[in-house]
C-alpha atoms as a PDB file:
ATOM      1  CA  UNK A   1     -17.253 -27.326   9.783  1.00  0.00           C
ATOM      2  CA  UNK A   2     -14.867 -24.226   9.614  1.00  0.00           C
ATOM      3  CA  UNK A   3     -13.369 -25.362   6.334  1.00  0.00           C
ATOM      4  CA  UNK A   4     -10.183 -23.671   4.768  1.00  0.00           C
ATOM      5  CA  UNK A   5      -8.246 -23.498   1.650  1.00  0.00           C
ATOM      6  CA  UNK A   6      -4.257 -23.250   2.245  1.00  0.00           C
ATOM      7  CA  UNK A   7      -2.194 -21.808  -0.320  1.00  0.00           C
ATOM      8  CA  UNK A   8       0.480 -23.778  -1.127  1.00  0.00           C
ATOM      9  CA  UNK A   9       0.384 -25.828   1.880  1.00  0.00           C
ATOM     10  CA  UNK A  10       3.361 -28.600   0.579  1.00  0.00           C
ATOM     11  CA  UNK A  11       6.057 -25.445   1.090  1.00  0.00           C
ATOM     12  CA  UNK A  12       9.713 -27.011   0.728  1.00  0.00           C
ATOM     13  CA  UNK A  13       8.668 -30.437   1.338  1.00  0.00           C
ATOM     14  CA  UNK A  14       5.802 -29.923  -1.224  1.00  0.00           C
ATOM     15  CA  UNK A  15       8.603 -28.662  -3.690  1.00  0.00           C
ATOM     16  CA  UNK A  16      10.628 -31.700  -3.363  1.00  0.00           C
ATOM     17  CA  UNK A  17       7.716 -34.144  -3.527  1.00  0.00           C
ATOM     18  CA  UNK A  18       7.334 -32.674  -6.916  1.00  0.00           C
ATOM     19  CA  UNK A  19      11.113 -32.706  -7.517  1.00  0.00           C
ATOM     20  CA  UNK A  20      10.692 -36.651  -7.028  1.00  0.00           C
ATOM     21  CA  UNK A  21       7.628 -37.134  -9.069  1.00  0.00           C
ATOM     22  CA  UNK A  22       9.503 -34.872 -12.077  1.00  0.00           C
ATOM     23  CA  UNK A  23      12.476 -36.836 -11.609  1.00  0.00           C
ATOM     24  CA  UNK A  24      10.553 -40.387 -12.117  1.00  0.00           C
ATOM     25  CA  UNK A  25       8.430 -39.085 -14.714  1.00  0.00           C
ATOM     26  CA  UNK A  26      11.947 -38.513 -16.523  1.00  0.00           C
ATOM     27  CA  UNK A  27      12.925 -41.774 -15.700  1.00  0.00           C
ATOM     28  CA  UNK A  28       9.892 -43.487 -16.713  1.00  0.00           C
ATOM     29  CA  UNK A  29       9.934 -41.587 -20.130  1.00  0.00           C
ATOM     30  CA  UNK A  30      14.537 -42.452 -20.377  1.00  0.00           C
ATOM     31  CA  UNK A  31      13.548 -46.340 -19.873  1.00  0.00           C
ATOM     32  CA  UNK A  32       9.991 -46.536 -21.606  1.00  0.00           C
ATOM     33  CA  UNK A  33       9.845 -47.192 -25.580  1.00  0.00           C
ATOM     34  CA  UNK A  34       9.289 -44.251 -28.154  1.00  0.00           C
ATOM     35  CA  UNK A  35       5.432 -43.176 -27.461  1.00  0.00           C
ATOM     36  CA  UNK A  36       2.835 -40.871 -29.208  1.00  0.00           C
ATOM     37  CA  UNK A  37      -0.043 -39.793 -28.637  1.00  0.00           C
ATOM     38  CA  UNK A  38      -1.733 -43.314 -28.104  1.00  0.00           C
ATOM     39  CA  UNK A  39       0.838 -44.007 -25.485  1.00  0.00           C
ATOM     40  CA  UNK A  40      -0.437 -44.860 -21.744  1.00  0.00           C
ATOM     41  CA  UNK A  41       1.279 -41.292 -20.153  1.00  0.00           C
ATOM     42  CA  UNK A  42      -0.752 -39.017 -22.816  1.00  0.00           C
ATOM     43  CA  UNK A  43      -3.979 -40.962 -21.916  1.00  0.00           C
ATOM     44  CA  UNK A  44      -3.117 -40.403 -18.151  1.00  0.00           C
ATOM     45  CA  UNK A  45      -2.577 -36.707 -19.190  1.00  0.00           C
ATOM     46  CA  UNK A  46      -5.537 -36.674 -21.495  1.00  0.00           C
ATOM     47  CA  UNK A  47      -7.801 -38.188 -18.609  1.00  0.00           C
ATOM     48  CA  UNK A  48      -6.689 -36.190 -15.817  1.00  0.00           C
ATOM     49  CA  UNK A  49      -6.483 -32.705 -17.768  1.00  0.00           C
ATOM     50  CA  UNK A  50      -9.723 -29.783 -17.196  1.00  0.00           C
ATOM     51  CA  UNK A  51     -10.280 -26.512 -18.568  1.00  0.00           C
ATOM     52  CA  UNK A  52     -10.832 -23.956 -16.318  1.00  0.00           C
ATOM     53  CA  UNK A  53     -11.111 -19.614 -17.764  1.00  0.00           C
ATOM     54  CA  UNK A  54     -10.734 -16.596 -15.117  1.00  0.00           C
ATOM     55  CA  UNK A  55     -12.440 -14.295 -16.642  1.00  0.00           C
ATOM     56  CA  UNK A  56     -12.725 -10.399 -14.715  1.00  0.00           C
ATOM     57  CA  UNK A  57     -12.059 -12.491 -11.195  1.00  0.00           C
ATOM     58  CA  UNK A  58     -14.382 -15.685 -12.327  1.00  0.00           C
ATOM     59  CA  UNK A  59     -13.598 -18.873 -12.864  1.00  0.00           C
ATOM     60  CA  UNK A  60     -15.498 -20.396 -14.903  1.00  0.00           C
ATOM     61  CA  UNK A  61     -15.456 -24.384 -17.145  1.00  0.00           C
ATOM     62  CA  UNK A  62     -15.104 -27.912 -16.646  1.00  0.00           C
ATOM     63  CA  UNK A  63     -12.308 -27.946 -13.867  1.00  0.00           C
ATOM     64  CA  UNK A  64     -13.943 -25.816 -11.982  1.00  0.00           C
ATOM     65  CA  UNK A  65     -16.868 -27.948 -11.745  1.00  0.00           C
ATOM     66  CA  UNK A  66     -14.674 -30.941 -11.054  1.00  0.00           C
ATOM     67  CA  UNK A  67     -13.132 -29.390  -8.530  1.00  0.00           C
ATOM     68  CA  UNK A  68     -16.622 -28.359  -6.051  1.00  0.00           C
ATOM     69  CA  UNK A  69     -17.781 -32.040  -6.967  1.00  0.00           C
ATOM     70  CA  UNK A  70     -14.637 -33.384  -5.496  1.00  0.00           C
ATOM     71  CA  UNK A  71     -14.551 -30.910  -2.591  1.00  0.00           C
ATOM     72  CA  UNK A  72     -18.051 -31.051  -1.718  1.00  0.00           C
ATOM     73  CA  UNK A  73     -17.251 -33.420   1.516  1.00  0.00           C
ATOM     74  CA  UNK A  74     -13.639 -31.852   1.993  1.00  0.00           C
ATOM     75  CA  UNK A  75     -12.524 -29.899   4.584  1.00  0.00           C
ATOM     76  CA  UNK A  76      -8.821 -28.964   3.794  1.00  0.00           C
ATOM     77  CA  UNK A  77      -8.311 -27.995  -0.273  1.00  0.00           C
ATOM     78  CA  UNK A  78      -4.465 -27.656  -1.183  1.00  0.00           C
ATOM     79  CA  UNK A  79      -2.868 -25.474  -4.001  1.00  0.00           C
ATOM     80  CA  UNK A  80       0.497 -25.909  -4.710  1.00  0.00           C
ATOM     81  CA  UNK A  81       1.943 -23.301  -6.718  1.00  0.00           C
ATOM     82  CA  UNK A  82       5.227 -21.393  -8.588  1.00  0.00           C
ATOM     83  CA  UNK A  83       6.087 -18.217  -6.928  1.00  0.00           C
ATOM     84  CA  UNK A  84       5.458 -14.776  -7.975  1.00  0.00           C
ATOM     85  CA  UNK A  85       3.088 -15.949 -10.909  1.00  0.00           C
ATOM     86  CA  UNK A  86       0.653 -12.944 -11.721  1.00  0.00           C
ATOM     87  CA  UNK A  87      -1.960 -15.414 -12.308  1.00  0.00           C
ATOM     88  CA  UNK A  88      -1.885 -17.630  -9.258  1.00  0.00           C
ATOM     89  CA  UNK A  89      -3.402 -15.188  -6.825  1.00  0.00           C
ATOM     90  CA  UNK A  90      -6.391 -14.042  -8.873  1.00  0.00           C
ATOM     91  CA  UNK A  91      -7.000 -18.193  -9.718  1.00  0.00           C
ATOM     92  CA  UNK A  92      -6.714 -18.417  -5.296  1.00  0.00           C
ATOM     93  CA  UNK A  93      -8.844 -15.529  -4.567  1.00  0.00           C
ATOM     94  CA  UNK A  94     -11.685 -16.623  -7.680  1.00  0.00           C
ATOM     95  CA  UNK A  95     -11.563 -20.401  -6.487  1.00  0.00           C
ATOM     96  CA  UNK A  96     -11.843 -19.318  -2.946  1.00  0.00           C
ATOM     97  CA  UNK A  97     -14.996 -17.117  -3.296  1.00  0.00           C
ATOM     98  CA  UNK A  98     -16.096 -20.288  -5.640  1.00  0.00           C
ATOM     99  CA  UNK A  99     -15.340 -23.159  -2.550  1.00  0.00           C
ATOM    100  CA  UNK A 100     -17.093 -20.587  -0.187  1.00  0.00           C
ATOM    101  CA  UNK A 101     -20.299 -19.950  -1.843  1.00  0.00           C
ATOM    102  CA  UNK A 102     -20.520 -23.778  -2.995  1.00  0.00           C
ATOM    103  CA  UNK A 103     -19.440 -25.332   0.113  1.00  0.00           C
ATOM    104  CA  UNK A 104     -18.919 -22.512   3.189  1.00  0.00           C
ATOM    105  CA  UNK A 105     -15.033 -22.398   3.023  1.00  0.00           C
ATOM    106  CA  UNK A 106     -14.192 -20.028   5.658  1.00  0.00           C
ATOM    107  CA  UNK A 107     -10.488 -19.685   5.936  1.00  0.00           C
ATOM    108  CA  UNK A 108      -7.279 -19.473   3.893  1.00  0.00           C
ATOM    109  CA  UNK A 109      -4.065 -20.598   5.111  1.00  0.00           C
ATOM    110  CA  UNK A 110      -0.708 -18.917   3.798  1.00  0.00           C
ATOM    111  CA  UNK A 111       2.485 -19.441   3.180  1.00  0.00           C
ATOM    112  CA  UNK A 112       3.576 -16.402   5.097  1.00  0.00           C
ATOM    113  CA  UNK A 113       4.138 -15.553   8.868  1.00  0.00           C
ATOM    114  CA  UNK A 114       1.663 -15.546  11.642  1.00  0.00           C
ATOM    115  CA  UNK A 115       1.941 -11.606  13.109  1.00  0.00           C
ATOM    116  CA  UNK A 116       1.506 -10.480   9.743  1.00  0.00           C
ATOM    117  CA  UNK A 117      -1.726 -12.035   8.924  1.00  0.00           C
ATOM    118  CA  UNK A 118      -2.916 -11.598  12.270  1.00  0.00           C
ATOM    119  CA  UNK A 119      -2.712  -7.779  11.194  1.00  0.00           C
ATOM    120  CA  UNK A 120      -4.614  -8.181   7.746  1.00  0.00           C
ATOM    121  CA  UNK A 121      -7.210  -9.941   9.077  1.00  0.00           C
ATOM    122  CA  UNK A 122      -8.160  -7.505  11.931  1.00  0.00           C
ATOM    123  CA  UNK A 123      -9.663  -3.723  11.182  1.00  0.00           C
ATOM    124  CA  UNK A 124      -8.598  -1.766   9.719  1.00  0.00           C
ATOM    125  CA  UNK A 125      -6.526  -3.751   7.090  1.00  0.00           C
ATOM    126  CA  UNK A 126      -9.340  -6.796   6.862  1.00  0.00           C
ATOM    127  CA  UNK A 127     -10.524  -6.527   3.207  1.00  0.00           C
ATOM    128  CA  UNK A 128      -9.252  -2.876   2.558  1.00  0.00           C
ATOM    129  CA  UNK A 129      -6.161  -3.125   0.166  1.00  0.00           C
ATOM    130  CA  UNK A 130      -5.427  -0.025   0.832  1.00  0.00           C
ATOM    131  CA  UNK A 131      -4.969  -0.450   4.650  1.00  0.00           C
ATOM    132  CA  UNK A 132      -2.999  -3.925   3.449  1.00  0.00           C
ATOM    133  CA  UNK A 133      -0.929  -2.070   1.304  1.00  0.00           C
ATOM    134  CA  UNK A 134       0.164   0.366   4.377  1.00  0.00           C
ATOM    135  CA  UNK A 135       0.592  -2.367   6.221  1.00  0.00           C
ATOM    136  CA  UNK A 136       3.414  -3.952   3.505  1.00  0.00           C
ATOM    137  CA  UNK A 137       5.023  -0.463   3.983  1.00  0.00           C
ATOM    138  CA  UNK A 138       5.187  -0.415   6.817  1.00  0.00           C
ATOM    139  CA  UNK A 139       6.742  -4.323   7.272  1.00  0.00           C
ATOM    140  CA  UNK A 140       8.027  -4.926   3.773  1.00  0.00           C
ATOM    141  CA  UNK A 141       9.832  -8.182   5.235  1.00  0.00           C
ATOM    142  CA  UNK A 142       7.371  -9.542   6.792  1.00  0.00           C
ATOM    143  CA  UNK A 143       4.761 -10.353   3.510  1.00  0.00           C
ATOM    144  CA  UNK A 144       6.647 -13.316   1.664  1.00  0.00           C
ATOM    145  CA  UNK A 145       5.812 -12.260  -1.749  1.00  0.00           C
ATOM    146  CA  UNK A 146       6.006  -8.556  -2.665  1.00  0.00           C
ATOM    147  CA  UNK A 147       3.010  -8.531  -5.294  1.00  0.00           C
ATOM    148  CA  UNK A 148       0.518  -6.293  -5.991  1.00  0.00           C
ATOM    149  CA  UNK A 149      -1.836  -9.088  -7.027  1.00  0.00           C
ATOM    150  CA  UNK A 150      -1.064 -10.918  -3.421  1.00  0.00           C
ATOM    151  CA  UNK A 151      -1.960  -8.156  -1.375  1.00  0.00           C
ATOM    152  CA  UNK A 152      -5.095  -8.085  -3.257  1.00  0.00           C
ATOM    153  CA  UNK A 153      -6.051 -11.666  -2.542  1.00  0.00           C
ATOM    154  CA  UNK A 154      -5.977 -11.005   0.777  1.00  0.00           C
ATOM    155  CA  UNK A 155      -7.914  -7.917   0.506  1.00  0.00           C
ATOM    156  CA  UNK A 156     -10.582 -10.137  -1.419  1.00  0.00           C
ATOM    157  CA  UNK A 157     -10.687 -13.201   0.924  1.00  0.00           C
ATOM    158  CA  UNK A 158     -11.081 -10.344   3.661  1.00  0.00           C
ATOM    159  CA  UNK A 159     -14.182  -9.519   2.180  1.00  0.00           C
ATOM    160  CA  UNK A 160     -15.013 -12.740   1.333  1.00  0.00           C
ATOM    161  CA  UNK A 161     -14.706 -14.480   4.493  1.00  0.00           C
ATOM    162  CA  UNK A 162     -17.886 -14.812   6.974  1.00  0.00           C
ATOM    163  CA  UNK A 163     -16.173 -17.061   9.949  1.00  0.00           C
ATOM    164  CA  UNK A 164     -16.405 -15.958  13.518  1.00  0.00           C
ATOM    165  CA  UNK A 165     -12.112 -16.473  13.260  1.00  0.00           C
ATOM    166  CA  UNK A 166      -9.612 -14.435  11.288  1.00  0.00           C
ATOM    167  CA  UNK A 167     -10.251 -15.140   7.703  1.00  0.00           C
ATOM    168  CA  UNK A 168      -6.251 -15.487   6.815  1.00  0.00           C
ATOM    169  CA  UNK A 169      -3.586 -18.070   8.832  1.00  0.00           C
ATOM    170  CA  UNK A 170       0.167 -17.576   8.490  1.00  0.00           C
ATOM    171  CA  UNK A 171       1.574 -20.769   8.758  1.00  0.00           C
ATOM    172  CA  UNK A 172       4.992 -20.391   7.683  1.00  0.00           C
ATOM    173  CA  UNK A 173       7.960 -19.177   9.459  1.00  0.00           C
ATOM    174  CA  UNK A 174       7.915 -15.158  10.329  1.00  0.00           C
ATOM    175  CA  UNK A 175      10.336 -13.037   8.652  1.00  0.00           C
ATOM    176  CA  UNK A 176      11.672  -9.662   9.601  1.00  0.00           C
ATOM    177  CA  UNK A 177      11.739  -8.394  12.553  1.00  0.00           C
ATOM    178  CA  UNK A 178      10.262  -4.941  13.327  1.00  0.00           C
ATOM    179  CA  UNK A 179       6.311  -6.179  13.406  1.00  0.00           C
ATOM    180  CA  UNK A 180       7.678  -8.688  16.018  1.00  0.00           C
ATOM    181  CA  UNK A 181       9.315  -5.495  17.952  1.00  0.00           C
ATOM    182  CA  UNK A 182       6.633  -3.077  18.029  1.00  0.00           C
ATOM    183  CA  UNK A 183       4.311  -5.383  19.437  1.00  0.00           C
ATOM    184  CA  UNK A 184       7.084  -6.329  22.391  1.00  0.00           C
ATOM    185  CA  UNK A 185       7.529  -2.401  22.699  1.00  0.00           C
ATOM    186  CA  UNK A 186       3.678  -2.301  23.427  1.00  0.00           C
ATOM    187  CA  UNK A 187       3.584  -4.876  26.012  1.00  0.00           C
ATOM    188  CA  UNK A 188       6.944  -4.160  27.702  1.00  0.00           C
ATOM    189  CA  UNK A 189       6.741  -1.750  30.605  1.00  0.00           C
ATOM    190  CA  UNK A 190      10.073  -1.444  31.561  1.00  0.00           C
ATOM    191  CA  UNK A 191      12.087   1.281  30.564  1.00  0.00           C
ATOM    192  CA  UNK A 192      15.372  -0.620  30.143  1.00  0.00           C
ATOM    193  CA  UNK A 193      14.159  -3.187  28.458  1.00  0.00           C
ATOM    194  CA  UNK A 194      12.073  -0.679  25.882  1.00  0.00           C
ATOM    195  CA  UNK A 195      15.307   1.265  25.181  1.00  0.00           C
ATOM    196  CA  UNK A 196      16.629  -1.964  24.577  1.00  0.00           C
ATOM    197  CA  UNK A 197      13.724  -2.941  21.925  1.00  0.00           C
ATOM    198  CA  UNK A 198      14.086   0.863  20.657  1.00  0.00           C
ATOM    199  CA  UNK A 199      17.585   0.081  19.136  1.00  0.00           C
ATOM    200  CA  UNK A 200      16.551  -3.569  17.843  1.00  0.00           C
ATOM    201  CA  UNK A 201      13.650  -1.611  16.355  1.00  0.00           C
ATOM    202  CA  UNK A 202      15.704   1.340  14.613  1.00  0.00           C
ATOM    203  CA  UNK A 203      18.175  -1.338  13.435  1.00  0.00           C
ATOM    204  CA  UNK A 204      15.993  -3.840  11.722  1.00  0.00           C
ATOM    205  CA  UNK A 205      13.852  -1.013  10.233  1.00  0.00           C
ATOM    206  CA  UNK A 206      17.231   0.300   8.753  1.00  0.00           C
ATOM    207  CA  UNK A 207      17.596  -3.237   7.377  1.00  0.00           C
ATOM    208  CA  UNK A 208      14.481  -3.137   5.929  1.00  0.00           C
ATOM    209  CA  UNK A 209      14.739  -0.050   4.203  1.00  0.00           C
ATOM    210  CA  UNK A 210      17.744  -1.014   2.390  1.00  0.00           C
ATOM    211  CA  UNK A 211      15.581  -3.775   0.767  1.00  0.00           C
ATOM    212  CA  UNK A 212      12.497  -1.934  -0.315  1.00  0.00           C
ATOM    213  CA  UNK A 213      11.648  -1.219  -3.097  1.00  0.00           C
ATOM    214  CA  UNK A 214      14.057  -3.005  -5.091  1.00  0.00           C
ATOM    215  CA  UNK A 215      12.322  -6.398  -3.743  1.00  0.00           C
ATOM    216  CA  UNK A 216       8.676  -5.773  -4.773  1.00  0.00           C
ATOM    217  CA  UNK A 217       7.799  -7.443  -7.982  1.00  0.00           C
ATOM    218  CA  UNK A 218       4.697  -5.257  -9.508  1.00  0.00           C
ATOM    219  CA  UNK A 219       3.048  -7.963 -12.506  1.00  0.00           C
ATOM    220  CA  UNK A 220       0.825  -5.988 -13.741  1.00  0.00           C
END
């Protein structure tokens, strides 16, 4: 089975799923009598709570081994997730390398645009972070979260990943236009219509200059 790990896969809808469960959890706790520690929602807590340490890119405790004894007949594993946390990618990148050497997870799915990941999974950008890097550079707009520690996960599942497919899926809407326009420059072999995607080019890449660097959050 080609099994894969999307990164938080719920996007918007996922967000207001856990809108709705924070907003009956309130509820609950407005209409349920004063509680402590013995009360039934800090048992659920208490029973449903694991450790888990990342420790120089290993992860490492008891929710780690919950998790690859509850994934050990999955094929999709889900991680919903704030933005721009430093921690989250390093925790994706250590729990994929963990679901691929336990159970032969292939593939991550991302919430960012196809084109783009099409490019960091292919040579020369495939598990080189610098390449990757170049690549952000080069389409600022097109990566959804500007974070050093993002473009290294991908650089890590790119070396991590053994499928015969590209190790990372976009599977989110594509932002930015100019990777979209020098791939149509490529294939288009008329000269009208290339003068045409010349000044769409030059204008979006203005665009995108006027949002870079200011955009890229560095968490280190």
């Amino acid at each position: 089975a080609h099994r894969m790990v999307p990164l938080d896969c719920g996007g918007r809808y996922g967000r207001h799923l856990l809108r709705v469960a924070g907003l009956l959890t309130i509820a609950w706790l407005v209409a349920a009598p004063a509680w402590g520690q013995d009360s039934p929602l800090s048992q659920l807590l208490q029973d449903h709570s694991y450790r888990m340490t990342l420790d120089e890119a290993s992860l490492s405790g008891p929710a780690l081994d919950f998790l690859l004894a509850e994934t050990s007949q999955a094929q999709f594993v889900g991680l919903a997730e704030p933005h721009n946390v430093k921690q989250v990618p390093l925790v994706f990148a250590s729990l994929f390398r963990a679901l691929h050497d336990a159970h032969a997870f292939r593939y991550a799915a991302l919430e960012t645009g196809q084109f783009v990941m099409e490019r960091v999974s292919q040579p020369p950008a495939r598990g080189d972070l610098e390449e990757i890097t170049n690549l952000f550079y080069r389409y600022p707009r097109s990566f959804h979260f500007y974070t050093d520690e993002e473009l290294g996960m991908m650089a890590e599942i790119g070396r991590i990943a053994d499928g015969p497919y590209a190790p990372l899926w976009g599977v989110d809407q594509v932002h930015a236009a100019p990777l979209v326009l020098d791939e149509l420059f490529a294939i288009t072999d008329d000269d009208e219509r290339r003068d045409r995607v010349r000044e769409l080019l030059e204008e979006a890449e203005q665009h995108n200059a006027s949002i870079l660097p200011n955009q890229r959050t560095f968490l280190r």
